[in-house]
C-alpha atoms as a PDB file:
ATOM      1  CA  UNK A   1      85.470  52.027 -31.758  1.00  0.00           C
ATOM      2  CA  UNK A   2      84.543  49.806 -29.117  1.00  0.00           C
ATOM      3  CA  UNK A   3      84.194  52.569 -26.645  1.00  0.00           C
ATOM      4  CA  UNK A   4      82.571  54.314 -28.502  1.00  0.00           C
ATOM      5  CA  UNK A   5      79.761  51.614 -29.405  1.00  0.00           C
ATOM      6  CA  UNK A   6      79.919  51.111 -25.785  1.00  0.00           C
ATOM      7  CA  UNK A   7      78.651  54.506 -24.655  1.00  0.00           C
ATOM      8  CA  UNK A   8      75.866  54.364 -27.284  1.00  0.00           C
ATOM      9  CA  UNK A   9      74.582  51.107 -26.367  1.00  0.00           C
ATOM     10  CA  UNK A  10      74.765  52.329 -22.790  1.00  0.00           C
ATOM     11  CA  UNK A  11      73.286  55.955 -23.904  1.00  0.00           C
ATOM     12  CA  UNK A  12      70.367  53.815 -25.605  1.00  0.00           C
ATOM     13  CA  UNK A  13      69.576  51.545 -22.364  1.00  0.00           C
ATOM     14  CA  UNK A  14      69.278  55.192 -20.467  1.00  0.00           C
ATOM     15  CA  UNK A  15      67.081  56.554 -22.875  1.00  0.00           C
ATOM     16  CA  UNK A  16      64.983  53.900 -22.886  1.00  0.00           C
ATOM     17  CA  UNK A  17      64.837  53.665 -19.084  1.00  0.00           C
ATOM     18  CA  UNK A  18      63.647  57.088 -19.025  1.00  0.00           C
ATOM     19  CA  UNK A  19      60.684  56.552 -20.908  1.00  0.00           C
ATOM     20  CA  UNK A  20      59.227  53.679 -19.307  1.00  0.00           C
ATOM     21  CA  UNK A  21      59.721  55.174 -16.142  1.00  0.00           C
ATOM     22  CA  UNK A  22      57.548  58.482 -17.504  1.00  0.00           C
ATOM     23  CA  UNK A  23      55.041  55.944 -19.194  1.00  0.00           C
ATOM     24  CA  UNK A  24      54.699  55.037 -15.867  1.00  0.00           C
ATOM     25  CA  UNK A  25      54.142  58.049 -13.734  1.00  0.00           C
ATOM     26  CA  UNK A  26      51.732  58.817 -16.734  1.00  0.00           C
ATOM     27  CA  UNK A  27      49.874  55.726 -16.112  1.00  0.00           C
ATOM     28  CA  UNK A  28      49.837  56.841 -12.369  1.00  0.00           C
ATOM     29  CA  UNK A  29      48.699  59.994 -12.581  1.00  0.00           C
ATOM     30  CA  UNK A  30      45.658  58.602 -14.821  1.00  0.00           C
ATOM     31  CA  UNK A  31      44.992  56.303 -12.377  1.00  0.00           C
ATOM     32  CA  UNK A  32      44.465  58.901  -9.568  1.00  0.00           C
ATOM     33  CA  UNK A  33      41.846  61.127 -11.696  1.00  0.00           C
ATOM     34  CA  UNK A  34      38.502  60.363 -10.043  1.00  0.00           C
ATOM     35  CA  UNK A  35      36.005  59.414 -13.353  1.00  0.00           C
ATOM     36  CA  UNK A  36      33.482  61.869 -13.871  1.00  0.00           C
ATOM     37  CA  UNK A  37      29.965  60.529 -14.266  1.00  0.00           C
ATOM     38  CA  UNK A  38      28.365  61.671 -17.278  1.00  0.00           C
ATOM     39  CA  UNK A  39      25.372  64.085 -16.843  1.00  0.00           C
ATOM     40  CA  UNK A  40      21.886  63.055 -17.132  1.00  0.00           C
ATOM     41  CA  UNK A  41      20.821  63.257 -20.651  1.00  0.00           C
ATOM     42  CA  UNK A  42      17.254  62.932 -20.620  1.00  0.00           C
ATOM     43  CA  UNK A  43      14.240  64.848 -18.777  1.00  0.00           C
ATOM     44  CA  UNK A  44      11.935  62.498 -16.433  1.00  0.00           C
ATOM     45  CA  UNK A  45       9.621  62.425 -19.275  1.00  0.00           C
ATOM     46  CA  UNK A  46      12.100  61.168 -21.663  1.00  0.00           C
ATOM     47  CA  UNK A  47      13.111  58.858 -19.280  1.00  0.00           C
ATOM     48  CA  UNK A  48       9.462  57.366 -19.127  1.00  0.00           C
ATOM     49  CA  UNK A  49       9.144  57.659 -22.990  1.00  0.00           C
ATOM     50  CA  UNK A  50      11.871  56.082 -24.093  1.00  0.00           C
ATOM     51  CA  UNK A  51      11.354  52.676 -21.629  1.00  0.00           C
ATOM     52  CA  UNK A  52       8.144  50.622 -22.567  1.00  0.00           C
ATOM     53  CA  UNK A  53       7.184  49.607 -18.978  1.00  0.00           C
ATOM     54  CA  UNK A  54       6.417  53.075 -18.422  1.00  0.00           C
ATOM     55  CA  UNK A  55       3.935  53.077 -21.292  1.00  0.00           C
ATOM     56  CA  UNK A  56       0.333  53.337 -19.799  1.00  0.00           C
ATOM     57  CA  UNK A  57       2.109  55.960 -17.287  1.00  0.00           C
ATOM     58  CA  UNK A  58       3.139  58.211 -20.273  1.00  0.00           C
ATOM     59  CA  UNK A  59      -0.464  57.716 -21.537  1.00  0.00           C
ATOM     60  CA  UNK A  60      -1.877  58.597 -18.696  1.00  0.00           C
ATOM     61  CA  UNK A  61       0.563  61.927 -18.722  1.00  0.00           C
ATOM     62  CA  UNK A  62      -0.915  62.560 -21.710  1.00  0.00           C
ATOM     63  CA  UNK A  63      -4.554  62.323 -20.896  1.00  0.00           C
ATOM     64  CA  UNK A  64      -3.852  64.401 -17.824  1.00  0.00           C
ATOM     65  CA  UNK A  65      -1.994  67.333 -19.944  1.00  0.00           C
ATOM     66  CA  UNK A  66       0.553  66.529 -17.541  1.00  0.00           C
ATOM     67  CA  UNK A  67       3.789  66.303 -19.995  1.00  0.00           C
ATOM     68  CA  UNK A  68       4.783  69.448 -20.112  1.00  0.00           C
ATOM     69  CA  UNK A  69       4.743  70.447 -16.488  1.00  0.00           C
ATOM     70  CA  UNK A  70       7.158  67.029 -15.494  1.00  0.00           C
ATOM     71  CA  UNK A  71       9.072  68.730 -18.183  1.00  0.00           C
ATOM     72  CA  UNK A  72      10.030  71.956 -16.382  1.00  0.00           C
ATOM     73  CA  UNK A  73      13.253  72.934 -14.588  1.00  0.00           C
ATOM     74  CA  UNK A  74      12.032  71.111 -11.133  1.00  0.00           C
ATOM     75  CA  UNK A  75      13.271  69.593  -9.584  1.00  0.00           C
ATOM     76  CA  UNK A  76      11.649  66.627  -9.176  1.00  0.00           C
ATOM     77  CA  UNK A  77      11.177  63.136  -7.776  1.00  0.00           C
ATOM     78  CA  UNK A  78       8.750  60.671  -9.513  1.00  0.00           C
ATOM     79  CA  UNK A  79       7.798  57.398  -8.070  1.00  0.00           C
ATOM     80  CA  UNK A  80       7.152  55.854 -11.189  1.00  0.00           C
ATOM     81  CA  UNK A  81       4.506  52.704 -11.558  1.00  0.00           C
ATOM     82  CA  UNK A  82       5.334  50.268 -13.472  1.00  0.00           C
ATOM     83  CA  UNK A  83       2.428  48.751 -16.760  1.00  0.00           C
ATOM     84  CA  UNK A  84       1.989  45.713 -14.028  1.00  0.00           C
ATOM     85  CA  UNK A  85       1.378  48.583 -11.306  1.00  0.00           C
ATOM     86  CA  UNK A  86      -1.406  49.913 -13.410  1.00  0.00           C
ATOM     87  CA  UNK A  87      -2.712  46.957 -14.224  1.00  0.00           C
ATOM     88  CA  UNK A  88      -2.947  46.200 -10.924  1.00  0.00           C
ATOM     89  CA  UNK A  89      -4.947  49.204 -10.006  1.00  0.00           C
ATOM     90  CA  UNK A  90      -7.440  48.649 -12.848  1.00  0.00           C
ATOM     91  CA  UNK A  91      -8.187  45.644 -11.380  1.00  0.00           C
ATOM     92  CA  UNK A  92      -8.724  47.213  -8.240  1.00  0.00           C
ATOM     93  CA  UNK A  93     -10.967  50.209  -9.467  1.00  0.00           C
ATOM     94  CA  UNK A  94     -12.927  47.124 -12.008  1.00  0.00           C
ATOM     95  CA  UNK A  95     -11.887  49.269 -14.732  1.00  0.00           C
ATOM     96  CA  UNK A  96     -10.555  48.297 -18.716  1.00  0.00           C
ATOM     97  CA  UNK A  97      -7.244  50.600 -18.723  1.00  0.00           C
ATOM     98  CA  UNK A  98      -7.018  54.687 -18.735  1.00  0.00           C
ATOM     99  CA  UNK A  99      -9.968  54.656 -20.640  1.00  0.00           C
ATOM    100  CA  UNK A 100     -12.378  54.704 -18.093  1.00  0.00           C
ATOM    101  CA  UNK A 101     -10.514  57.375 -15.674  1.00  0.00           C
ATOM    102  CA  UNK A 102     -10.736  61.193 -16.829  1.00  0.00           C
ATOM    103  CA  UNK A 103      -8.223  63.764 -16.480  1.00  0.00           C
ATOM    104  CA  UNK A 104      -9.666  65.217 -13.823  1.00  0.00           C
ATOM    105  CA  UNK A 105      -9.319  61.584 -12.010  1.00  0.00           C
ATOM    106  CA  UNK A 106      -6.142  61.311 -12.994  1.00  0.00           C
ATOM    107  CA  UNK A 107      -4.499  64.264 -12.363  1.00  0.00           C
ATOM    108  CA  UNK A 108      -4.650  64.293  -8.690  1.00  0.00           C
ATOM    109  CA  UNK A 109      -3.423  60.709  -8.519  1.00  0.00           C
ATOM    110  CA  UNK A 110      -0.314  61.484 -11.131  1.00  0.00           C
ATOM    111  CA  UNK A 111       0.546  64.141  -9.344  1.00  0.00           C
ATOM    112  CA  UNK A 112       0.656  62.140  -6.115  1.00  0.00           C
ATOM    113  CA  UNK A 113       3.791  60.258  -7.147  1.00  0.00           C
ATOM    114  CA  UNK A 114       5.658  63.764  -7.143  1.00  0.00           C
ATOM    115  CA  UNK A 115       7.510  65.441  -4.943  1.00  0.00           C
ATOM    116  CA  UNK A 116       8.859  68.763  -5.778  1.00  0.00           C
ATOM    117  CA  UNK A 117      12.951  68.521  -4.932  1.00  0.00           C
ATOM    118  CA  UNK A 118      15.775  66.184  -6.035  1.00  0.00           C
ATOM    119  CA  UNK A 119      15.856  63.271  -3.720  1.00  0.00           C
ATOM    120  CA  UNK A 120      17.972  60.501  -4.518  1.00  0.00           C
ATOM    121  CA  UNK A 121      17.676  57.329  -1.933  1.00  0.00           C
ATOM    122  CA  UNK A 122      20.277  57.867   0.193  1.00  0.00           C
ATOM    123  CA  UNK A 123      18.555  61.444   0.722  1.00  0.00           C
ATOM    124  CA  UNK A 124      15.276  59.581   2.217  1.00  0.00           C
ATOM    125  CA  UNK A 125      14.521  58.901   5.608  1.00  0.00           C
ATOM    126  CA  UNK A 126      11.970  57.268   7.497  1.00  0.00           C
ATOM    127  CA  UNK A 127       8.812  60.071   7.470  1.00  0.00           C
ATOM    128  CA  UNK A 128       6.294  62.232   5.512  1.00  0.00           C
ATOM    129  CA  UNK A 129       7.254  63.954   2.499  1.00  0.00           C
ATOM    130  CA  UNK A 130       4.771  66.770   0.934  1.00  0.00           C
ATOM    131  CA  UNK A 131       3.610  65.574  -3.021  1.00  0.00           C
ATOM    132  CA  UNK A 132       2.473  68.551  -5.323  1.00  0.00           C
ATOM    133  CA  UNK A 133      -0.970  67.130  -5.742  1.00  0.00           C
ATOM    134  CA  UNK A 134      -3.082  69.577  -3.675  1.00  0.00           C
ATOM    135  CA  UNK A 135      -7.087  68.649  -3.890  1.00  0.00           C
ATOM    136  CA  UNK A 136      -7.485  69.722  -0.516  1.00  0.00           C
ATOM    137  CA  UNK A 137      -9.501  72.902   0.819  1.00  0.00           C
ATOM    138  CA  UNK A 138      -6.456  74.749   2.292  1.00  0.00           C
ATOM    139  CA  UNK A 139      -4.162  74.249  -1.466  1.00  0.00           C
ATOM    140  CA  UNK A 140      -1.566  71.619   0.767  1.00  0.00           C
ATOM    141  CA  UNK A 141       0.101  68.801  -0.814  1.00  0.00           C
ATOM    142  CA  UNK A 142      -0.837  65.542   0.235  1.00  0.00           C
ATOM    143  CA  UNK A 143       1.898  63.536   1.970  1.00  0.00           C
ATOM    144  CA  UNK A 144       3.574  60.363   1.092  1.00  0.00           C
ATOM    145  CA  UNK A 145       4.920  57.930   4.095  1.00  0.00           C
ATOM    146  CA  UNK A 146       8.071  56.919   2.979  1.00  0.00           C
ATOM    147  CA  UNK A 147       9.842  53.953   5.214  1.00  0.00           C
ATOM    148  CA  UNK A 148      13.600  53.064   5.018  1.00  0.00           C
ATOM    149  CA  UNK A 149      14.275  49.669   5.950  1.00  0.00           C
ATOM    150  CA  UNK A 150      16.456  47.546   3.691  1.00  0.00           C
ATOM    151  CA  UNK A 151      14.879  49.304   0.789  1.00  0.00           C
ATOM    152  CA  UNK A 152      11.907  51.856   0.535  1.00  0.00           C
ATOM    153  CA  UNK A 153       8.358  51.643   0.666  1.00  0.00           C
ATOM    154  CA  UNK A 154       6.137  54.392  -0.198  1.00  0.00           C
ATOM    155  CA  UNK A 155       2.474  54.191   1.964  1.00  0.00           C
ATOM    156  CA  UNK A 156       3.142  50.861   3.706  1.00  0.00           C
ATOM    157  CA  UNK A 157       2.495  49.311  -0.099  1.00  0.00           C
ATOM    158  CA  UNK A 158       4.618  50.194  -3.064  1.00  0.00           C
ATOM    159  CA  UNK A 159       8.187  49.111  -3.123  1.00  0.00           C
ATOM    160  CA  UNK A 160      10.936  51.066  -4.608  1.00  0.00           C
ATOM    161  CA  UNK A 161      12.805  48.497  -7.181  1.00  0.00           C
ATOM    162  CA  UNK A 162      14.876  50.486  -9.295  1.00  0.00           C
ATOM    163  CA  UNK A 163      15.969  53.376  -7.418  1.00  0.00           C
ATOM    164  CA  UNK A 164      18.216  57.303  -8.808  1.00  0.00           C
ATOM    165  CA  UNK A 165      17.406  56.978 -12.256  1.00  0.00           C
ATOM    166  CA  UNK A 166      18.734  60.522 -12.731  1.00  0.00           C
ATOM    167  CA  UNK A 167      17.279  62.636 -15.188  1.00  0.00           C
ATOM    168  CA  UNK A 168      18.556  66.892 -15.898  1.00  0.00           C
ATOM    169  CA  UNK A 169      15.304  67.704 -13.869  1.00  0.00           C
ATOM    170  CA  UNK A 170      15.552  65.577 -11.427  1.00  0.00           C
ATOM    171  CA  UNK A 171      15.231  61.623 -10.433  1.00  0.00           C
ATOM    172  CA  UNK A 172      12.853  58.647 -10.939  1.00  0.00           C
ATOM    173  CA  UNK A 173      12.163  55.851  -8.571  1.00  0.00           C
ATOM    174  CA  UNK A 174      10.392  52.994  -9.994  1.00  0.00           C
ATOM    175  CA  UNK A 175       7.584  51.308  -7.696  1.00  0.00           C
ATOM    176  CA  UNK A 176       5.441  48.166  -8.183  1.00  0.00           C
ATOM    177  CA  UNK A 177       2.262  50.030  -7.424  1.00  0.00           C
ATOM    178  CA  UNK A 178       0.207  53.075  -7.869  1.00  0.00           C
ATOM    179  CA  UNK A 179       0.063  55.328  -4.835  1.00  0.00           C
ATOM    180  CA  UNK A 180      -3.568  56.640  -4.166  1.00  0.00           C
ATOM    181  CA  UNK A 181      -4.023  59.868  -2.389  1.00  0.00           C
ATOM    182  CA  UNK A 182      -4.750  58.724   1.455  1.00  0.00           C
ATOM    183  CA  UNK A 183      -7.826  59.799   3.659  1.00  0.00           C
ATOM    184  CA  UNK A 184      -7.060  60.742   7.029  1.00  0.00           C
ATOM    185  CA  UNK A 185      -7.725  56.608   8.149  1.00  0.00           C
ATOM    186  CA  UNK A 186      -5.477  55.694   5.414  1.00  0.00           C
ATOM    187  CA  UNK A 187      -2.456  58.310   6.555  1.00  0.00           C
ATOM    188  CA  UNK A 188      -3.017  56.649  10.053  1.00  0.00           C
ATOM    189  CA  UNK A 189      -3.146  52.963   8.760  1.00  0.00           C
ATOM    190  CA  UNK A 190       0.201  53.455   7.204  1.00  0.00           C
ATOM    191  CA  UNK A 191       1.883  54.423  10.060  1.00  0.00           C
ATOM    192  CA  UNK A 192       2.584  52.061  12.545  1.00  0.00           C
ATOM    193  CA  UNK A 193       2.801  54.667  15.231  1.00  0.00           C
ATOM    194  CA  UNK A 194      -0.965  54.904  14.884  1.00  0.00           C
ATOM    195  CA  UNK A 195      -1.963  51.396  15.659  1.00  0.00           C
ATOM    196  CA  UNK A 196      -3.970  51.121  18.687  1.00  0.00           C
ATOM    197  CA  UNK A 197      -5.795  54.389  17.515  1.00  0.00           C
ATOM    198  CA  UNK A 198      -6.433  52.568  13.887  1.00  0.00           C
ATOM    199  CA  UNK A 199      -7.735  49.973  15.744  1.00  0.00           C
ATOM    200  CA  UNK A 200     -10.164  51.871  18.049  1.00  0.00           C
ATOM    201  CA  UNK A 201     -11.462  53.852  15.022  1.00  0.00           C
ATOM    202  CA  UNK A 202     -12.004  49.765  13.717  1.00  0.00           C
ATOM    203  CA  UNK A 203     -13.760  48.919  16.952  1.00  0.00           C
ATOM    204  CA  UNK A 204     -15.898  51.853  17.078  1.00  0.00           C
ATOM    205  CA  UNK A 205     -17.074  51.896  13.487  1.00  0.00           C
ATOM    206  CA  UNK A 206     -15.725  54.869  12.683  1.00  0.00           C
ATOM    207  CA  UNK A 207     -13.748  53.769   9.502  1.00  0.00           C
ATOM    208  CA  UNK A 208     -16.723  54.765   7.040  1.00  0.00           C
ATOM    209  CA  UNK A 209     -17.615  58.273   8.759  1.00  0.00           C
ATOM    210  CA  UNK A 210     -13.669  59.839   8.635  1.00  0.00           C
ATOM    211  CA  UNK A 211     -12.995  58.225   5.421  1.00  0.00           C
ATOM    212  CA  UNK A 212     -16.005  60.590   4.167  1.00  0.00           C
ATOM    213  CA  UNK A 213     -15.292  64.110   2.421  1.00  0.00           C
ATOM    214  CA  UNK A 214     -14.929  65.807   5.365  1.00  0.00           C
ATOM    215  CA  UNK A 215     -12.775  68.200   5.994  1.00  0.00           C
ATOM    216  CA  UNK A 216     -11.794  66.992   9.010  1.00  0.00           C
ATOM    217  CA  UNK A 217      -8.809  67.986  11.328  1.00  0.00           C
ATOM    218  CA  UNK A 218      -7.154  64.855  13.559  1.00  0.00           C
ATOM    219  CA  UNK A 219      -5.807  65.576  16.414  1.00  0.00           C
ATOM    220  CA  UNK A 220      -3.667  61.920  16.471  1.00  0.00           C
ATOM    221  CA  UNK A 221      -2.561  60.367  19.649  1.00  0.00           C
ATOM    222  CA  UNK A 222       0.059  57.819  18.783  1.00  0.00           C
ATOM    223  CA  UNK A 223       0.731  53.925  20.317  1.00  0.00           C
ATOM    224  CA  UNK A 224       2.655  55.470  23.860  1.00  0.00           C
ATOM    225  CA  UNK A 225      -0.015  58.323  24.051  1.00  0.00           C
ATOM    226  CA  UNK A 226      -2.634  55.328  24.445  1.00  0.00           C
ATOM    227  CA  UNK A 227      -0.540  53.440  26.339  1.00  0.00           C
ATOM    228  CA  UNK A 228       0.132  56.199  28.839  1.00  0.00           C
ATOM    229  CA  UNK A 229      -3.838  56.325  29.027  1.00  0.00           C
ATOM    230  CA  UNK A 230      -4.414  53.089  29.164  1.00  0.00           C
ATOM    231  CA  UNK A 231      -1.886  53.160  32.360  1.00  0.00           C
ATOM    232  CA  UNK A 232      -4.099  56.417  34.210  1.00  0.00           C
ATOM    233  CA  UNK A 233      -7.165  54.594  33.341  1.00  0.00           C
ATOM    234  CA  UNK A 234      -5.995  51.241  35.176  1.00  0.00           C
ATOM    235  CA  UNK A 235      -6.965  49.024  32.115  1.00  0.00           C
ATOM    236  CA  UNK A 236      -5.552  46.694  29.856  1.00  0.00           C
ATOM    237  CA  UNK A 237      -5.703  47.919  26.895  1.00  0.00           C
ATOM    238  CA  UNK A 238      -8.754  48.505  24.030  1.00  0.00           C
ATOM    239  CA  UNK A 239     -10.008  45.102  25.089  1.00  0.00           C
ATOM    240  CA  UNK A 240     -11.041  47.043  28.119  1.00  0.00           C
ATOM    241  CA  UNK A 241     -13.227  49.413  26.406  1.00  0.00           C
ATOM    242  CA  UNK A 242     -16.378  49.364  24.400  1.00  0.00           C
ATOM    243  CA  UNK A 243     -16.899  51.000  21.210  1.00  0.00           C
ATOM    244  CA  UNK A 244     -19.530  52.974  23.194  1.00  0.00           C
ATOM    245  CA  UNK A 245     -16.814  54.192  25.263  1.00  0.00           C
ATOM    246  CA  UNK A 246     -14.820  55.095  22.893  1.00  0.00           C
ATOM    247  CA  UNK A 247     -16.805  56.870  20.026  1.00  0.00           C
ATOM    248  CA  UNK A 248     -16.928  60.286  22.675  1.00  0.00           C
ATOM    249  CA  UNK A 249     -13.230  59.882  23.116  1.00  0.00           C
ATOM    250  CA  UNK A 250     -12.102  59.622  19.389  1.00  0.00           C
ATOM    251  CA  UNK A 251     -14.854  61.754  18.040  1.00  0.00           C
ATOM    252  CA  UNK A 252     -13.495  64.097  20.741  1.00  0.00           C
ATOM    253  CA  UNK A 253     -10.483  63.981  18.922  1.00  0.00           C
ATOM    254  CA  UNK A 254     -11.892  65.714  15.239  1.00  0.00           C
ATOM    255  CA  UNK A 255     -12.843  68.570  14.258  1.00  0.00           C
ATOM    256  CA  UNK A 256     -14.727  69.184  11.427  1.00  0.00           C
ATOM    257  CA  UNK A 257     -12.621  71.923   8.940  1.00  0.00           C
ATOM    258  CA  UNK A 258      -9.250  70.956   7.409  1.00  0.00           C
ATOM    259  CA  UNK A 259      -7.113  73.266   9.491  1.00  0.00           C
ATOM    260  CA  UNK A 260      -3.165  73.587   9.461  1.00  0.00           C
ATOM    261  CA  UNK A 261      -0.987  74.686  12.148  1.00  0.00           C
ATOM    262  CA  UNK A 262      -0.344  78.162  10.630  1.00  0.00           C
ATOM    263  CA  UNK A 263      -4.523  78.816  11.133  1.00  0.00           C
ATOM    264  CA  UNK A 264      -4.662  77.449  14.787  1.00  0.00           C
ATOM    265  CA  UNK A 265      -5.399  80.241  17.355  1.00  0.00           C
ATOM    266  CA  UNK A 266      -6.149  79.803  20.981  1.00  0.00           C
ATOM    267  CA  UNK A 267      -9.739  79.324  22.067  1.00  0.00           C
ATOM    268  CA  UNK A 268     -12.293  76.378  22.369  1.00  0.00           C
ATOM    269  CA  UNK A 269     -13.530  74.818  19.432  1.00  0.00           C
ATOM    270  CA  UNK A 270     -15.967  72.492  18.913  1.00  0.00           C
ATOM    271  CA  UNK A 271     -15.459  68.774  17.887  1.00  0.00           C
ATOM    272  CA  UNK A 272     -17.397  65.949  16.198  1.00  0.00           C
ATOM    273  CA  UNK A 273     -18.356  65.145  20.010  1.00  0.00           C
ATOM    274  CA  UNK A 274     -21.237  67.546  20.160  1.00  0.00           C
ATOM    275  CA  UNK A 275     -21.301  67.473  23.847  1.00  0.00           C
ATOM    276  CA  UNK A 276     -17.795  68.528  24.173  1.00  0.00           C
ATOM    277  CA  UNK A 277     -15.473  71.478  22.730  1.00  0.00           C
ATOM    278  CA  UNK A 278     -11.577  71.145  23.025  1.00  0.00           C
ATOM    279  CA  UNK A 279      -9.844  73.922  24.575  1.00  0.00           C
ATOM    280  CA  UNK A 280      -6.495  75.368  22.192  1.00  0.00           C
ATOM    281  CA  UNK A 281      -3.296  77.195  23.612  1.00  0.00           C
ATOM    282  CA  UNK A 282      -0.901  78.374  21.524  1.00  0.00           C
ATOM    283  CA  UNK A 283       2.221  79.042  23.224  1.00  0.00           C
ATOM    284  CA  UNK A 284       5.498  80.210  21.996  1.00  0.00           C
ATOM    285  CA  UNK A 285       6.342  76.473  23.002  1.00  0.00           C
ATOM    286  CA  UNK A 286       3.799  75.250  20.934  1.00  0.00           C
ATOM    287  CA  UNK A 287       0.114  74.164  20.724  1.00  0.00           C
ATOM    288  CA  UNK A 288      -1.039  72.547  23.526  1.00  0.00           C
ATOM    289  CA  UNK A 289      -4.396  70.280  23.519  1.00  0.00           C
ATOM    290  CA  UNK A 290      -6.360  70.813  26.947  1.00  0.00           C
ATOM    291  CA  UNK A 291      -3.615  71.491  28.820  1.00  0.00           C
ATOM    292  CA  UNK A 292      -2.606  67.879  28.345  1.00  0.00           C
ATOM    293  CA  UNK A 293      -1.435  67.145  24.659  1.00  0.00           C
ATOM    294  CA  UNK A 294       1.570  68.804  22.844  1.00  0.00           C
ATOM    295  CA  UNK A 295       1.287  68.803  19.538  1.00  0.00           C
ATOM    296  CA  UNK A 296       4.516  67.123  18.240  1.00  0.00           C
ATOM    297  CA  UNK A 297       3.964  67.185  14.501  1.00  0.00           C
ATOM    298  CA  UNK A 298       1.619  68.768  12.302  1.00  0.00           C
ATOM    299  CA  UNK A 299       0.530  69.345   8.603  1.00  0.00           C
ATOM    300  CA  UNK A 300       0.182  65.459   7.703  1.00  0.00           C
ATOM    301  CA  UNK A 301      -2.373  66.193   4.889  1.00  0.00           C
ATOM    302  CA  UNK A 302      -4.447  63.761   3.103  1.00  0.00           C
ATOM    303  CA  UNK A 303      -7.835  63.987   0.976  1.00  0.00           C
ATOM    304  CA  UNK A 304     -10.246  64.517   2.842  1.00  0.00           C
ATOM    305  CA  UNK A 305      -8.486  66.587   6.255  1.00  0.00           C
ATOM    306  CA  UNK A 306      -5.227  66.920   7.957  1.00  0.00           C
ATOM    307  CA  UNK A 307      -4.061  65.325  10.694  1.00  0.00           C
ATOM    308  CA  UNK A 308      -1.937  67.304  13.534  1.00  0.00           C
ATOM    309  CA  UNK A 309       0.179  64.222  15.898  1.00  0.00           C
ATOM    310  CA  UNK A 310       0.006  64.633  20.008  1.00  0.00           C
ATOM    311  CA  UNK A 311       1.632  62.932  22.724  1.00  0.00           C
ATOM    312  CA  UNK A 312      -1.368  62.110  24.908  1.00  0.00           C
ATOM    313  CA  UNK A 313      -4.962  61.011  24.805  1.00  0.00           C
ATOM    314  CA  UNK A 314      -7.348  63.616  25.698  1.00  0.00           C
ATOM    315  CA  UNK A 315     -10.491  63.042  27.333  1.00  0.00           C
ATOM    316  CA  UNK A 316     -13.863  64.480  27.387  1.00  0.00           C
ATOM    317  CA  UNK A 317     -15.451  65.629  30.235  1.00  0.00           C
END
């Protein structure tokens, strides 16, 4: 008998061995499954519906007819103002709310804060990205200038504060201001490659005439294309020059149509400097600006014109 109890109580320890030990792989292998992130549940406009600081932006959906379009398959990416953001930019306009903006003010200025793919924030990168608001002769969405430094700002002005709000067509970035679609002066103020020639448009009082309706096409030198000139031309820098010295070279720079790289043929054409027409090459290198000035990036559309980036000054005769 006392073997016997013996190999049961022994049998029993076994047993019960055995089981923790498969309680435990168990736990192990449930351990190593990666957790699967639930799927986005709501559309963007659901998104904005359902959270009351997105209020007087779901109004002004509304007002635009916009709702059903943000509701589509996309994808999308919203920058989404906040209530304060509006607020904000009634303040600016001296306006009471939505109100006193129609649709047809609206819509281009909703449609600004869209861009027509899926980009979450690790997907952005310092540069341009094309919005579907078009309002422009040539049917081009404007561009947003999106910086990625410790965070994003949209336009040298809105900051990103609650980014990848995911929604099943796409994502929502909330921002602390509303966006306006850019002139060609305001695409070249928020770019800080475009400095010295922001501040030679300032010193030549050009501000007013190319933030005008235009069209206007910009051929843009950036900060080391003036600097380069500034070396030929033995001077300092704009201190050296008058605003009547440069009004021929920066009107020299504009023509007057809203022209994108796919329409640019070879050939002189004339600029807002009456006295002088720029000469065109295309090349299967590129476009080339006088025989001087690559262009190095094109298509940056705003409101009123494009503007096409080169790498040197050009100069009229």
């Amino acid at each position: 008998m006392k073997r016997l109890k013996l190999n049961i109580g022994t049998f029993g320890i076994l047993f019960a061995l055995v089981i923790f030990l498969a309680s435990c792989s168990e736990d192990d292998d449930n351990n190593n499954v990666t957790p699967q992130m639930p799927a986005p549940a709501q559309s963007i406009v659901d998104i904005a519906t359902s959270n009351d600081d997105f209020s007087i932006l779901v109004d002004a959906l509304a007002k635009a007819d916009l709702v059903t379009a943000l509701q589509g398959d996309g994808p999308f990416t919203v920058f989404a103002p906040t209530n304060s953001a509006f607020e904000m930019l009634f303040e600016a306009l001296d306006v009471n709310g939505i109100e006193d903006l129609s649709a047809e003010a609206l819509t281009p200025i909703l449609l600004y804060h869209v861009v027509a793919t899926k980009a979450m924030s690790t997907d952005l990168s310092t540069g341009y990205y094309e919005t579907i608001s078009t309002g422009t002769p040539d049917g081009k969405g404007m561009v947003i200038y999106a910086e990625v430094n410790n965070g994003v700002m949209i336009n040298n002005s809105a900051m990103v504060t609650n980014a990848d709000i995911e929604a099943t067509n796409g994502v929502v970035h909330v921002i602390d201001e509303v966006i306006l679609p850019p002139t060609v002066v305001d695409l070249a103020i928020q770019n800080a490659n475009f400095s010295i020639l922001v501040e030679a448009v300032v010193k030549a009082g050009l501000v007013e005439a190319l933030s005008a309706e235009g069209p206007f096409t910009v051929f843009a030198p950036t900060n080391a294309a003036f600097e380069a000139a500034f070396e030929a031309l033995d001077i300092k820098g704009l201190e050296d020059l008058s605003a009547d010295a440069l009004i021929p070279i920066l009107t020299y720079h504009v023509v007057a149509d809203n022209v994108l790289a796919s329409e640019v043929t070879s050939g002189m054409v004339p600029t807002l400097n009456t006295d002088s027409n720029i000469s065109i090459s295309v090349t299967e290198q590129g476009v080339v600006i006088d025989n001087t000035a690559n262009v190095i990036a094109t298509d940056v559309q705003g409101s009123n014109g494009v503007i096409h980036v080169i790498d040197n000054v050009i100069l009229p005769n």
